[in-house]
PDB file of N, CA and C in Angstrom:
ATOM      1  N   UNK A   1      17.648  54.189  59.060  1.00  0.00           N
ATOM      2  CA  UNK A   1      18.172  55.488  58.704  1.00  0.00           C
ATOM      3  C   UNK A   1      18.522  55.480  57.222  1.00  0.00           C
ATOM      4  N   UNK A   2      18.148  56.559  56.553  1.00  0.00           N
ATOM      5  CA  UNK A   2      18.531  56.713  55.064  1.00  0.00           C
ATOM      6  C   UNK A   2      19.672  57.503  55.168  1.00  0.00           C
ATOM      7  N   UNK A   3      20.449  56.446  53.884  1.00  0.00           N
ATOM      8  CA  UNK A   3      22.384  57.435  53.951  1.00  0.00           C
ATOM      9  C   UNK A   3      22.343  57.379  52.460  1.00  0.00           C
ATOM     10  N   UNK A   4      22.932  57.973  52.170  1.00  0.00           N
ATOM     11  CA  UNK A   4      23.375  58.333  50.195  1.00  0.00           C
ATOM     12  C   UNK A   4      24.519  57.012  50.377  1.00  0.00           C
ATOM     13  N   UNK A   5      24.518  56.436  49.195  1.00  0.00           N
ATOM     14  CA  UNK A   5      25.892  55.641  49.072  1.00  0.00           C
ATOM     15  C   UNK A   5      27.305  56.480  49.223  1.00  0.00           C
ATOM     16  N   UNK A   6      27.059  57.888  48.361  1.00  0.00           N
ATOM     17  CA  UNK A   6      28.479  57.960  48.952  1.00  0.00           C
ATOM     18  C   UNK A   6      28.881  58.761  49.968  1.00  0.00           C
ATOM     19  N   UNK A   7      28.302  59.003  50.720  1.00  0.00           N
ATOM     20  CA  UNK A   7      28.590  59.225  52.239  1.00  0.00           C
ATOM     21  C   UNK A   7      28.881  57.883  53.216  1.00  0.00           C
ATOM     22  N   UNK A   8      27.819  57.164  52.791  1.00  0.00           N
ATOM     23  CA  UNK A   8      28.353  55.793  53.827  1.00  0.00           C
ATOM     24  C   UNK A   8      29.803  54.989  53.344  1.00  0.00           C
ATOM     25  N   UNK A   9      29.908  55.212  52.251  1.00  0.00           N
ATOM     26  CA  UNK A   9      31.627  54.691  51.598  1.00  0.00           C
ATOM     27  C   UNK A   9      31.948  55.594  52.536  1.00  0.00           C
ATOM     28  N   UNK A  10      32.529  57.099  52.450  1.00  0.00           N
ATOM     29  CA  UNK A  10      33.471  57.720  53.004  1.00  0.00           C
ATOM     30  C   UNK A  10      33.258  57.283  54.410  1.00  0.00           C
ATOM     31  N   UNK A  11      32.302  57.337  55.292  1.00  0.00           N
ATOM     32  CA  UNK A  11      32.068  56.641  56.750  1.00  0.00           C
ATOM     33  C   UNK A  11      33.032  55.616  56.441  1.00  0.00           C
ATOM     34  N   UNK A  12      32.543  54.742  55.708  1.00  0.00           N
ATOM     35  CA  UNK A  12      33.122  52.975  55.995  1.00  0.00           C
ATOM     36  C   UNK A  12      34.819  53.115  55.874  1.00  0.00           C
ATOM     37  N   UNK A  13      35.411  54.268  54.817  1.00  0.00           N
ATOM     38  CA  UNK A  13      36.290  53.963  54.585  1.00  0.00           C
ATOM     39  C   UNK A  13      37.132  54.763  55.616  1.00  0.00           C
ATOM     40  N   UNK A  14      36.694  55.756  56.457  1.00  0.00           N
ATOM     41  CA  UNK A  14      37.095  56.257  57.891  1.00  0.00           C
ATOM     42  C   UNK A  14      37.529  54.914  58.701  1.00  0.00           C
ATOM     43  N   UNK A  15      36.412  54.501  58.228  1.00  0.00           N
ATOM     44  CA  UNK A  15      36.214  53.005  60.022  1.00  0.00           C
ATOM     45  C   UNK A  15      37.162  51.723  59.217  1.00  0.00           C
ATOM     46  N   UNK A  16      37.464  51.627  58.441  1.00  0.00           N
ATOM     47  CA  UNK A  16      38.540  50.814  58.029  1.00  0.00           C
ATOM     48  C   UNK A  16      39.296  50.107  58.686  1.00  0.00           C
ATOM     49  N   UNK A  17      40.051  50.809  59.758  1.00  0.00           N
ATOM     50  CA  UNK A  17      41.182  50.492  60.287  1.00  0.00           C
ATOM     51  C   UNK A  17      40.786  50.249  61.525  1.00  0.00           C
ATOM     52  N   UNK A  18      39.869  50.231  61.762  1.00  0.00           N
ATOM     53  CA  UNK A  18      39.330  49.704  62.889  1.00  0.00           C
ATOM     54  C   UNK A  18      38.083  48.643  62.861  1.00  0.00           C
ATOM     55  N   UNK A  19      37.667  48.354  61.658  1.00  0.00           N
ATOM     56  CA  UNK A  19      36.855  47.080  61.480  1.00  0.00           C
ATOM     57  C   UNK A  19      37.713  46.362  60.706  1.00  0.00           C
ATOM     58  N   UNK A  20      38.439  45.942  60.853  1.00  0.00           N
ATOM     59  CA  UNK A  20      39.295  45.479  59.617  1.00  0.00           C
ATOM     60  C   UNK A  20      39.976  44.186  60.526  1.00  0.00           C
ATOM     61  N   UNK A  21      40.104  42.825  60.546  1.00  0.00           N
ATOM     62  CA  UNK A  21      39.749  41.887  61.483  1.00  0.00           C
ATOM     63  C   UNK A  21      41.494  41.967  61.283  1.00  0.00           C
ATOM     64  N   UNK A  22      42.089  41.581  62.324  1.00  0.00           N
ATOM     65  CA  UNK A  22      43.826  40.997  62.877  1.00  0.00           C
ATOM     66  C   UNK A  22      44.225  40.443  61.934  1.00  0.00           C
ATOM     67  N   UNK A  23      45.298  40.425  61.227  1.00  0.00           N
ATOM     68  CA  UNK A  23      45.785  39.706  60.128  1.00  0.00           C
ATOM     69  C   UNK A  23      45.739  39.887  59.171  1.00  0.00           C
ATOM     70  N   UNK A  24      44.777  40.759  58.675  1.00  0.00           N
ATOM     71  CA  UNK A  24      44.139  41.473  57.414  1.00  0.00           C
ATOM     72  C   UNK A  24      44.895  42.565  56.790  1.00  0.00           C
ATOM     73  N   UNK A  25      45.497  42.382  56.133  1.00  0.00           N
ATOM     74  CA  UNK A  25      46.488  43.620  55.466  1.00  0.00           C
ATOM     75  C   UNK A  25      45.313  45.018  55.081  1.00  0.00           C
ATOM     76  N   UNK A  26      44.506  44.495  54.256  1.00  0.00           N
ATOM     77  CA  UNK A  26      44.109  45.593  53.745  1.00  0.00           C
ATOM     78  C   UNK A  26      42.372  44.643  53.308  1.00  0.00           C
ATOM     79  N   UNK A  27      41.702  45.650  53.728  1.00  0.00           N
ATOM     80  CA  UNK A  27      39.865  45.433  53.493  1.00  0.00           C
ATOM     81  C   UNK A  27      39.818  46.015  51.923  1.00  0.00           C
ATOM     82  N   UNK A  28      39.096  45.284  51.218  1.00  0.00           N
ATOM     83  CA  UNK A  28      38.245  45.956  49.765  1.00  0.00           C
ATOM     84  C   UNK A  28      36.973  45.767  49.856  1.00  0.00           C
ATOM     85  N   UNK A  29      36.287  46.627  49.352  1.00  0.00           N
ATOM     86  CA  UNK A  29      34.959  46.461  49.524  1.00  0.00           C
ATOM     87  C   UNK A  29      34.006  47.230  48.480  1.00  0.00           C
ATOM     88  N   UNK A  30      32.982  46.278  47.945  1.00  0.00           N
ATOM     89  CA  UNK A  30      32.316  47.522  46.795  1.00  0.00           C
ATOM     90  C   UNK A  30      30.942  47.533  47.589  1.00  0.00           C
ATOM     91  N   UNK A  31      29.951  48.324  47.500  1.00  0.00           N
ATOM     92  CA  UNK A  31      28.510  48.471  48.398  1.00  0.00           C
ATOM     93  C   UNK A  31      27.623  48.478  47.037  1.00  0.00           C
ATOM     94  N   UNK A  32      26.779  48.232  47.118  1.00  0.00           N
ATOM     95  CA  UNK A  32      25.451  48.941  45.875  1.00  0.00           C
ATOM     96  C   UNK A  32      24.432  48.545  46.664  1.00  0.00           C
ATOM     97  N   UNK A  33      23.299  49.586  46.493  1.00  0.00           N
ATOM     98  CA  UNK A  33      21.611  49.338  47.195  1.00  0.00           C
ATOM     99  C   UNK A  33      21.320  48.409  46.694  1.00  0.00           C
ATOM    100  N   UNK A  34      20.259  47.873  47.923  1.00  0.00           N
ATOM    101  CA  UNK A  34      19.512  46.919  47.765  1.00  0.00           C
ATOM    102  C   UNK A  34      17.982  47.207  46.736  1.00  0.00           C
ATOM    103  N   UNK A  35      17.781  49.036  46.871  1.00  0.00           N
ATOM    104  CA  UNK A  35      16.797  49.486  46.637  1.00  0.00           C
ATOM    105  C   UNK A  35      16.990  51.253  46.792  1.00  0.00           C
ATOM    106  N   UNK A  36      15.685  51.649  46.229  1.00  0.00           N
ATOM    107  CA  UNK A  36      16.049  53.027  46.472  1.00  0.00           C
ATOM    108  C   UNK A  36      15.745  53.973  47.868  1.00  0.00           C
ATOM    109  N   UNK A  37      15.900  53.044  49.051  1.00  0.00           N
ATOM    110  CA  UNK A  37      15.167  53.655  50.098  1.00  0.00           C
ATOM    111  C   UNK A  37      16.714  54.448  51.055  1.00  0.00           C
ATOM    112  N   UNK A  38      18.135  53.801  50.641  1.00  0.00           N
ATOM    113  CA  UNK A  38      19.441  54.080  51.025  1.00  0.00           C
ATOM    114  C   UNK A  38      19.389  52.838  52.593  1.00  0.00           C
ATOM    115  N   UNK A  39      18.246  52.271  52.809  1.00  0.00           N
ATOM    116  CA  UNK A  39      18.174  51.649  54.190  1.00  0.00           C
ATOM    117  C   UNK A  39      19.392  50.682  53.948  1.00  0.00           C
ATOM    118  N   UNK A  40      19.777  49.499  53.052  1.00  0.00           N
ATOM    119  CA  UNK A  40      20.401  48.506  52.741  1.00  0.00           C
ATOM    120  C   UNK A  40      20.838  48.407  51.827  1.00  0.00           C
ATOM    121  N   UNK A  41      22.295  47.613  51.863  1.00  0.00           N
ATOM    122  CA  UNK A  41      23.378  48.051  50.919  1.00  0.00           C
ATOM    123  C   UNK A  41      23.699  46.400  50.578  1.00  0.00           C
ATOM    124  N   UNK A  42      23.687  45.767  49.675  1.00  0.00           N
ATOM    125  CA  UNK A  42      24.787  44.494  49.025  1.00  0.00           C
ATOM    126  C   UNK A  42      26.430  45.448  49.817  1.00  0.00           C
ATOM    127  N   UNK A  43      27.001  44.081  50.163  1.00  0.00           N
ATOM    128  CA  UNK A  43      28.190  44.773  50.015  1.00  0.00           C
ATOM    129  C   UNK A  43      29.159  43.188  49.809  1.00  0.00           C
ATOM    130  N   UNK A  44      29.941  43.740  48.751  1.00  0.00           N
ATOM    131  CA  UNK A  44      31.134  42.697  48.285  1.00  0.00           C
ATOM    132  C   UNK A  44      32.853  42.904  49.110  1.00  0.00           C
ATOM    133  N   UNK A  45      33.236  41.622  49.638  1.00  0.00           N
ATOM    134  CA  UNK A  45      34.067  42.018  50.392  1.00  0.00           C
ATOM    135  C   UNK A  45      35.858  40.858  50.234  1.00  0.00           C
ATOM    136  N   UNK A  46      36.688  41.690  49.849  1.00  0.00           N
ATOM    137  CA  UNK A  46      37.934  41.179  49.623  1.00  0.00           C
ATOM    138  C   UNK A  46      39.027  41.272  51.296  1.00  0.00           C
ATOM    139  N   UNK A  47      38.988  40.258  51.637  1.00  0.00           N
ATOM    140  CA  UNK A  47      40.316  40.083  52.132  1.00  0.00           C
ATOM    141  C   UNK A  47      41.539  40.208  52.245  1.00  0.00           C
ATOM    142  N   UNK A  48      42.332  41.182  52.272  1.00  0.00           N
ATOM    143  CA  UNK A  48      43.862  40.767  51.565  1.00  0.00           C
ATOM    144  C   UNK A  48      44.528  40.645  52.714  1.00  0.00           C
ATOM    145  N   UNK A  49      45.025  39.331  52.860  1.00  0.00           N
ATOM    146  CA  UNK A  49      46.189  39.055  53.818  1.00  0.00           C
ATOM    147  C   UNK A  49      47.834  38.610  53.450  1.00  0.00           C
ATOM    148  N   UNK A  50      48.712  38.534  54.188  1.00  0.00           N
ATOM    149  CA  UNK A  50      49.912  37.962  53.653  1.00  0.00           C
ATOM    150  C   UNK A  50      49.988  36.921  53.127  1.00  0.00           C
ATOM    151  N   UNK A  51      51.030  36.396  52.544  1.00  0.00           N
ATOM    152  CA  UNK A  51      51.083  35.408  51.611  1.00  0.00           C
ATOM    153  C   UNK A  51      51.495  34.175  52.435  1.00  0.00           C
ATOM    154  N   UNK A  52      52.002  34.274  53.566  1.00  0.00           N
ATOM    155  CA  UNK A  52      52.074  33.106  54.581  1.00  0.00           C
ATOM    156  C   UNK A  52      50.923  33.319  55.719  1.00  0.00           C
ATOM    157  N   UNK A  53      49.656  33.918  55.411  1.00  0.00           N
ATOM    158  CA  UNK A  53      48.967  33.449  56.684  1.00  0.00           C
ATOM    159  C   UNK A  53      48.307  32.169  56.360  1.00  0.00           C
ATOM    160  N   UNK A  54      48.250  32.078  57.920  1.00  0.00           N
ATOM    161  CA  UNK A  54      46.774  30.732  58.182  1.00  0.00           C
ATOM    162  C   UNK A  54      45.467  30.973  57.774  1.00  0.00           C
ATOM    163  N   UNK A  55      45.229  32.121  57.118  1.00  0.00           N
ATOM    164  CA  UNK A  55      43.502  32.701  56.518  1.00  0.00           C
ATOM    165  C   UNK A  55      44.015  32.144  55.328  1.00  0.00           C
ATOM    166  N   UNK A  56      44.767  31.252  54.667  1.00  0.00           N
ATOM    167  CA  UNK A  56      45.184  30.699  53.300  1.00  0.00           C
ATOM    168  C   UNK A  56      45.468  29.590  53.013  1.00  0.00           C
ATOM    169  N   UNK A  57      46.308  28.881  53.866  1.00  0.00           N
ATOM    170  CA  UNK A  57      45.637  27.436  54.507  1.00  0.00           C
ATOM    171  C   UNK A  57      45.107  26.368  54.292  1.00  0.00           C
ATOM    172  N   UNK A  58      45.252  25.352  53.489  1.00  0.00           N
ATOM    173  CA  UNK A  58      44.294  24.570  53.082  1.00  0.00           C
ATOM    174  C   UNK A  58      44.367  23.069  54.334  1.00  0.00           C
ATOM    175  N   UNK A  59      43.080  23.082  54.389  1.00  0.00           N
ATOM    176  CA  UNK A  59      42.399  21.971  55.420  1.00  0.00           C
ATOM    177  C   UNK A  59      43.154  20.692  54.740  1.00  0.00           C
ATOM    178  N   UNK A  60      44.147  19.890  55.028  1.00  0.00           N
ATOM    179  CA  UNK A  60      44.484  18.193  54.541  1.00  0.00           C
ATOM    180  C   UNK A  60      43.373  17.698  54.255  1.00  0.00           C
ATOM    181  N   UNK A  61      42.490  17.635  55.395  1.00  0.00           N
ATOM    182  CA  UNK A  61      41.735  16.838  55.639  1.00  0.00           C
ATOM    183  C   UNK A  61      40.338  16.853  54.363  1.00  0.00           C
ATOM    184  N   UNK A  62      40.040  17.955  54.427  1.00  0.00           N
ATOM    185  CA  UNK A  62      39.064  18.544  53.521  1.00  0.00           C
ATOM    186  C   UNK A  62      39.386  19.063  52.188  1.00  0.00           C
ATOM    187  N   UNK A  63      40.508  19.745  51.940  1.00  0.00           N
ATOM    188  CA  UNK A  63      41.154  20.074  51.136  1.00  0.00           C
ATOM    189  C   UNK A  63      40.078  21.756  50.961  1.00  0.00           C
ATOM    190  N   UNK A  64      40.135  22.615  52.020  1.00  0.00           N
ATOM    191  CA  UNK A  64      39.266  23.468  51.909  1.00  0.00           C
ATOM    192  C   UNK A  64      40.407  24.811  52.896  1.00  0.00           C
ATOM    193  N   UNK A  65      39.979  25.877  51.762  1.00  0.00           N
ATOM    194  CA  UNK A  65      40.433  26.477  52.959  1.00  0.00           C
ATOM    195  C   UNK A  65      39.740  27.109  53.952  1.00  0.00           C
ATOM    196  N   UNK A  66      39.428  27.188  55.275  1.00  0.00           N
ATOM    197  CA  UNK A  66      39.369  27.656  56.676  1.00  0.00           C
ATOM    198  C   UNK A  66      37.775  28.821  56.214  1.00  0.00           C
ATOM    199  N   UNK A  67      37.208  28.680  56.132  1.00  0.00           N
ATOM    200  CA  UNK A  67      35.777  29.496  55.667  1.00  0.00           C
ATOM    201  C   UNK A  67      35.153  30.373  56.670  1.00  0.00           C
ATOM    202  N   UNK A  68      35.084  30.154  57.917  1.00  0.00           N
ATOM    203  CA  UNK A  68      34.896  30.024  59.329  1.00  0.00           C
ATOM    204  C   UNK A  68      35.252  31.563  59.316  1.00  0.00           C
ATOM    205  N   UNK A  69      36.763  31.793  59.324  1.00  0.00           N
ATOM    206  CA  UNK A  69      37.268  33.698  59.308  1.00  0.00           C
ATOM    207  C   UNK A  69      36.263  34.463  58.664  1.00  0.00           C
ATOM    208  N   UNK A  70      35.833  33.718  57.455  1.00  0.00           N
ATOM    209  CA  UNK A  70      35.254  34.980  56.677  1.00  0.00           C
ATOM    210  C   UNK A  70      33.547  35.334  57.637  1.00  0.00           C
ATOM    211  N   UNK A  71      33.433  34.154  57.915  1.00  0.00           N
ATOM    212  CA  UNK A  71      31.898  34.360  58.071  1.00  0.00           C
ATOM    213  C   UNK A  71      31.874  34.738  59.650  1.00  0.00           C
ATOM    214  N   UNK A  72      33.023  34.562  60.446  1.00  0.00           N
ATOM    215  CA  UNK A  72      33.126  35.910  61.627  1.00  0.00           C
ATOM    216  C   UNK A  72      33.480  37.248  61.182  1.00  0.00           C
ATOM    217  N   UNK A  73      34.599  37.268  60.749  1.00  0.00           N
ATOM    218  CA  UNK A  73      34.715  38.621  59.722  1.00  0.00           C
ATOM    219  C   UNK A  73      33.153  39.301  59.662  1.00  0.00           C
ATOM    220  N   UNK A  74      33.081  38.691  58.470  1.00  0.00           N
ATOM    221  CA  UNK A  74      31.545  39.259  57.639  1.00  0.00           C
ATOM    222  C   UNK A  74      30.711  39.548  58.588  1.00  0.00           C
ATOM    223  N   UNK A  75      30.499  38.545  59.726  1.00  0.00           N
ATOM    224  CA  UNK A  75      29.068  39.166  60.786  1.00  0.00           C
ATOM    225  C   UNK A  75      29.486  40.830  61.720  1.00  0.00           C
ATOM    226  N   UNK A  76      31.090  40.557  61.908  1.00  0.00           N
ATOM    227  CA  UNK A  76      31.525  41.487  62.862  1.00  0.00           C
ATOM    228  C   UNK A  76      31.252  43.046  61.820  1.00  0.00           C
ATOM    229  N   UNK A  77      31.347  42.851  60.780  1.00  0.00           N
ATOM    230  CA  UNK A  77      31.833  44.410  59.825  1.00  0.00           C
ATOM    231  C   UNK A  77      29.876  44.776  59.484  1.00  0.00           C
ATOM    232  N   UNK A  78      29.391  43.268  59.099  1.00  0.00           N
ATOM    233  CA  UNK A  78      28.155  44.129  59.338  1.00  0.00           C
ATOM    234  C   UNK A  78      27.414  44.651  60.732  1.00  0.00           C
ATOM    235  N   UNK A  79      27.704  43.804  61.692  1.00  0.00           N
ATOM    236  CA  UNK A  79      27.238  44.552  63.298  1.00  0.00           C
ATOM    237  C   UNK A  79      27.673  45.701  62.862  1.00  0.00           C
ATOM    238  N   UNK A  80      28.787  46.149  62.811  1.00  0.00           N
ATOM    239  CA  UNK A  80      29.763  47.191  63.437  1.00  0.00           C
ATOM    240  C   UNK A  80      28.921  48.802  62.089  1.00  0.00           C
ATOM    241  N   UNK A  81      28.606  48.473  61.006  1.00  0.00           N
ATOM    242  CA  UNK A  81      27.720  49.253  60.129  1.00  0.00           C
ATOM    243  C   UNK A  81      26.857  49.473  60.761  1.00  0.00           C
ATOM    244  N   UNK A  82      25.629  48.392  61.472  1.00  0.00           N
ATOM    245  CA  UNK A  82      24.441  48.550  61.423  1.00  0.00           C
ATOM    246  C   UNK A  82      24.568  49.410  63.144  1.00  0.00           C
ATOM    247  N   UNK A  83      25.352  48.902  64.126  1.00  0.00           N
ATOM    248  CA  UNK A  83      25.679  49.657  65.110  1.00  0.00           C
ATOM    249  C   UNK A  83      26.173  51.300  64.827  1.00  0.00           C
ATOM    250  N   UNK A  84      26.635  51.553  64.421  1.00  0.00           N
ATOM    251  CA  UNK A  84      27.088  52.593  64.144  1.00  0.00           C
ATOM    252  C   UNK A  84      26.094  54.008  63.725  1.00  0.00           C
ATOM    253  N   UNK A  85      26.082  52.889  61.887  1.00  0.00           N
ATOM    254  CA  UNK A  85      25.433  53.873  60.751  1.00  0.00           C
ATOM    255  C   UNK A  85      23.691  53.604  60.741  1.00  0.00           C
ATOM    256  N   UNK A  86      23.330  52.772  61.435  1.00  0.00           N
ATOM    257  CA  UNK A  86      22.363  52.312  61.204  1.00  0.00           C
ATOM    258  C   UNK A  86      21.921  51.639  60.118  1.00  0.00           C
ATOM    259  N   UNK A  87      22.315  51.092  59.235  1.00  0.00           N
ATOM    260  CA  UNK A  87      22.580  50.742  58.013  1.00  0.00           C
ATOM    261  C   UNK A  87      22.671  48.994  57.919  1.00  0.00           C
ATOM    262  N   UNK A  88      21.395  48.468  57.182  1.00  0.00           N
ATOM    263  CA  UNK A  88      21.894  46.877  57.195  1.00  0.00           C
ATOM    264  C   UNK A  88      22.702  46.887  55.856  1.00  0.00           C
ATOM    265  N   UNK A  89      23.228  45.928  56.070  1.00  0.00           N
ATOM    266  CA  UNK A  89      24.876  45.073  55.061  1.00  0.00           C
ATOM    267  C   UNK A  89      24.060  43.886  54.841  1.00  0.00           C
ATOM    268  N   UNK A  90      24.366  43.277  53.910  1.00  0.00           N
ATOM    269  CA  UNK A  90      24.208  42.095  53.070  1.00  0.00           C
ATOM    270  C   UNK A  90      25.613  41.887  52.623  1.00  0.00           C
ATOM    271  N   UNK A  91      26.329  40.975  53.270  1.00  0.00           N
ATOM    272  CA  UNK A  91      26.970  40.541  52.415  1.00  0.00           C
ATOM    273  C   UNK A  91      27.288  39.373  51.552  1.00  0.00           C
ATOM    274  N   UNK A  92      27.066  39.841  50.526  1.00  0.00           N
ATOM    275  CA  UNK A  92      26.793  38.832  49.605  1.00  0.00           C
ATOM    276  C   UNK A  92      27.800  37.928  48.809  1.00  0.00           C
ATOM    277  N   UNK A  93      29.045  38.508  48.871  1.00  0.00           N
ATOM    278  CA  UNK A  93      30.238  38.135  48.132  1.00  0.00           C
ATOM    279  C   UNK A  93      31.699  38.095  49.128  1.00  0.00           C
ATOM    280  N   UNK A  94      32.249  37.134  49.597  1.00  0.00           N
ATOM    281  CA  UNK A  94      33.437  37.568  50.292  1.00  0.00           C
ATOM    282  C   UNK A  94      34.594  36.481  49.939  1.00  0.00           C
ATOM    283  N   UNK A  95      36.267  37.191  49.983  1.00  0.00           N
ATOM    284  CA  UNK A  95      36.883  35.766  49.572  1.00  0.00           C
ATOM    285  C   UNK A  95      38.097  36.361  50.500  1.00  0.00           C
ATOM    286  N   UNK A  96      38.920  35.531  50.222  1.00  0.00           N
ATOM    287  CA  UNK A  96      40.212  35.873  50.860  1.00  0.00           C
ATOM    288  C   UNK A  96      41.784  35.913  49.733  1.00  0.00           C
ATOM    289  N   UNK A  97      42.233  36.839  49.656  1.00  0.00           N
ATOM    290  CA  UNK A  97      43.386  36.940  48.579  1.00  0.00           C
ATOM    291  C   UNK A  97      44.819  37.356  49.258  1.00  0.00           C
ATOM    292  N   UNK A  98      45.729  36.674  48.857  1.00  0.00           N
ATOM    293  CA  UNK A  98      47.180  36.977  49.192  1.00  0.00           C
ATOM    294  C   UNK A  98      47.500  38.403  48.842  1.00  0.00           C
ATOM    295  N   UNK A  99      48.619  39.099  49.614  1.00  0.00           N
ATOM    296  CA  UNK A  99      49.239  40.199  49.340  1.00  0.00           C
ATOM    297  C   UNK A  99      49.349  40.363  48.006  1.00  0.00           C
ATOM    298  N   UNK A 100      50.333  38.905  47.329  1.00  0.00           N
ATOM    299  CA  UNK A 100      51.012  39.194  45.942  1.00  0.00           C
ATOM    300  C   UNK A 100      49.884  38.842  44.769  1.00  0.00           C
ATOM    301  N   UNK A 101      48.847  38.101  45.062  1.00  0.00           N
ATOM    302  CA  UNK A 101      47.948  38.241  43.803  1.00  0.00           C
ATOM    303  C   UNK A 101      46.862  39.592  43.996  1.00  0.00           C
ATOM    304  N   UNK A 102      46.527  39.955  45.187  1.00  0.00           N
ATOM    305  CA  UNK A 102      46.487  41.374  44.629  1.00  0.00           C
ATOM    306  C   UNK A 102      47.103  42.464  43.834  1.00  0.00           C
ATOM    307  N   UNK A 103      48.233  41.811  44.597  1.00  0.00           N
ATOM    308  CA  UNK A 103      48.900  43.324  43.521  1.00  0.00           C
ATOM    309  C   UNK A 103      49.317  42.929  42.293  1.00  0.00           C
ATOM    310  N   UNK A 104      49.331  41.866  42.241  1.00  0.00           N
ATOM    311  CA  UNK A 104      49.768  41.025  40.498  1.00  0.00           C
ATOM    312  C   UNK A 104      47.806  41.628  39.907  1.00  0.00           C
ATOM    313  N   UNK A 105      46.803  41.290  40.281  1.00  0.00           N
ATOM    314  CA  UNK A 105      45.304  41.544  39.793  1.00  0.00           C
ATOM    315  C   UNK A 105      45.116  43.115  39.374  1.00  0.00           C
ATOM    316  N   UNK A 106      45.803  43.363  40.295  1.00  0.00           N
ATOM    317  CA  UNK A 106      45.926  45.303  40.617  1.00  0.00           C
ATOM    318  C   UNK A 106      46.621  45.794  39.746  1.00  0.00           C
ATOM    319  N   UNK A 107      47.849  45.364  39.049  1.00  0.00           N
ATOM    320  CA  UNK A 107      48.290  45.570  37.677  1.00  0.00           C
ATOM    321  C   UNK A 107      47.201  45.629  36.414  1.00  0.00           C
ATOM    322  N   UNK A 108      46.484  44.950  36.139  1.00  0.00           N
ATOM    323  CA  UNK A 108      45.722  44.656  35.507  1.00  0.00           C
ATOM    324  C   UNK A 108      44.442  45.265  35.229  1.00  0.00           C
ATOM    325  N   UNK A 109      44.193  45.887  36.285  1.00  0.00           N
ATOM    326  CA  UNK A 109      42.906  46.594  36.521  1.00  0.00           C
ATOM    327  C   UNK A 109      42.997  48.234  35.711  1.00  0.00           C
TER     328      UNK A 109
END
C-alpha cells in the first residue's frame, strides 16, 4: 500500500500508546523513505525509559546492556505497522535513553 509520509507519522503517532512496549515512558521516532514508491520507510527509534529501569542495566558479566528489549521491541512496532498500515519498517537505528538525559538532550535541541 502507498501512504505519504505524513499521514503515516500522524497514524503512528495515534498508535503510540498502544505500541509503545511496558516500561517505556515515551517512544521517539523519525521515518524517511526507503524510495519514492511510499511502500517502505527507514525508521529511527528512541526509547525513553526511567532512570532506574532494568532496560538500563548493565550485564556484570558482559558489561553490556540487555539488547534483547530492543530487538523484541523493534520486531513488535514493525509487525504492528505492517499489520495495520500495510507499510514495511526498517528499522535501522534504535537505542535506549533515561528519562533525565532526554530531557537534559531536549534542552539543547
Amino acid at each position: 500500500m502507498r501512504m505519504r509520509q505524513e499521514i503515516l507519522d500522524k497514524l503512528i503517532n495515534k498508535m503510540i500508546k498502544h505500541i509503545k512496549p511496558n516500561g517505556v515512558s515515551e517512544l521517539i521516532y523519525t521515518l524517511e523513505p526507503t524510495d519514492d514508491t511510499g511502500e517502505e520507510y527507514y525508521m529511527m527509534v528512541t526509547y525513553v525509559v526511567p532512570d532506574d529501569s532494568k532496560y538500563l542495566k548493565v550485564n556484570p558479566d558482559t558489561q553490556a546492556i540487555p539488547i534483547r528489549y530492543r530487538y523484541e521491541w523493534n520486531r513488535e512496532i514493525q509487525k504492528t505497522i505492517k499489520d495495520y498500515f500495510g507499510i514495511n519498517v526498517i528499522i535501522n537505528n534504535s537505542g535506549t535513553r533515561s528519562e533525565s538525559e532526554y530531557k537534559r538532550r531536549k534542552q539543547y535541541e
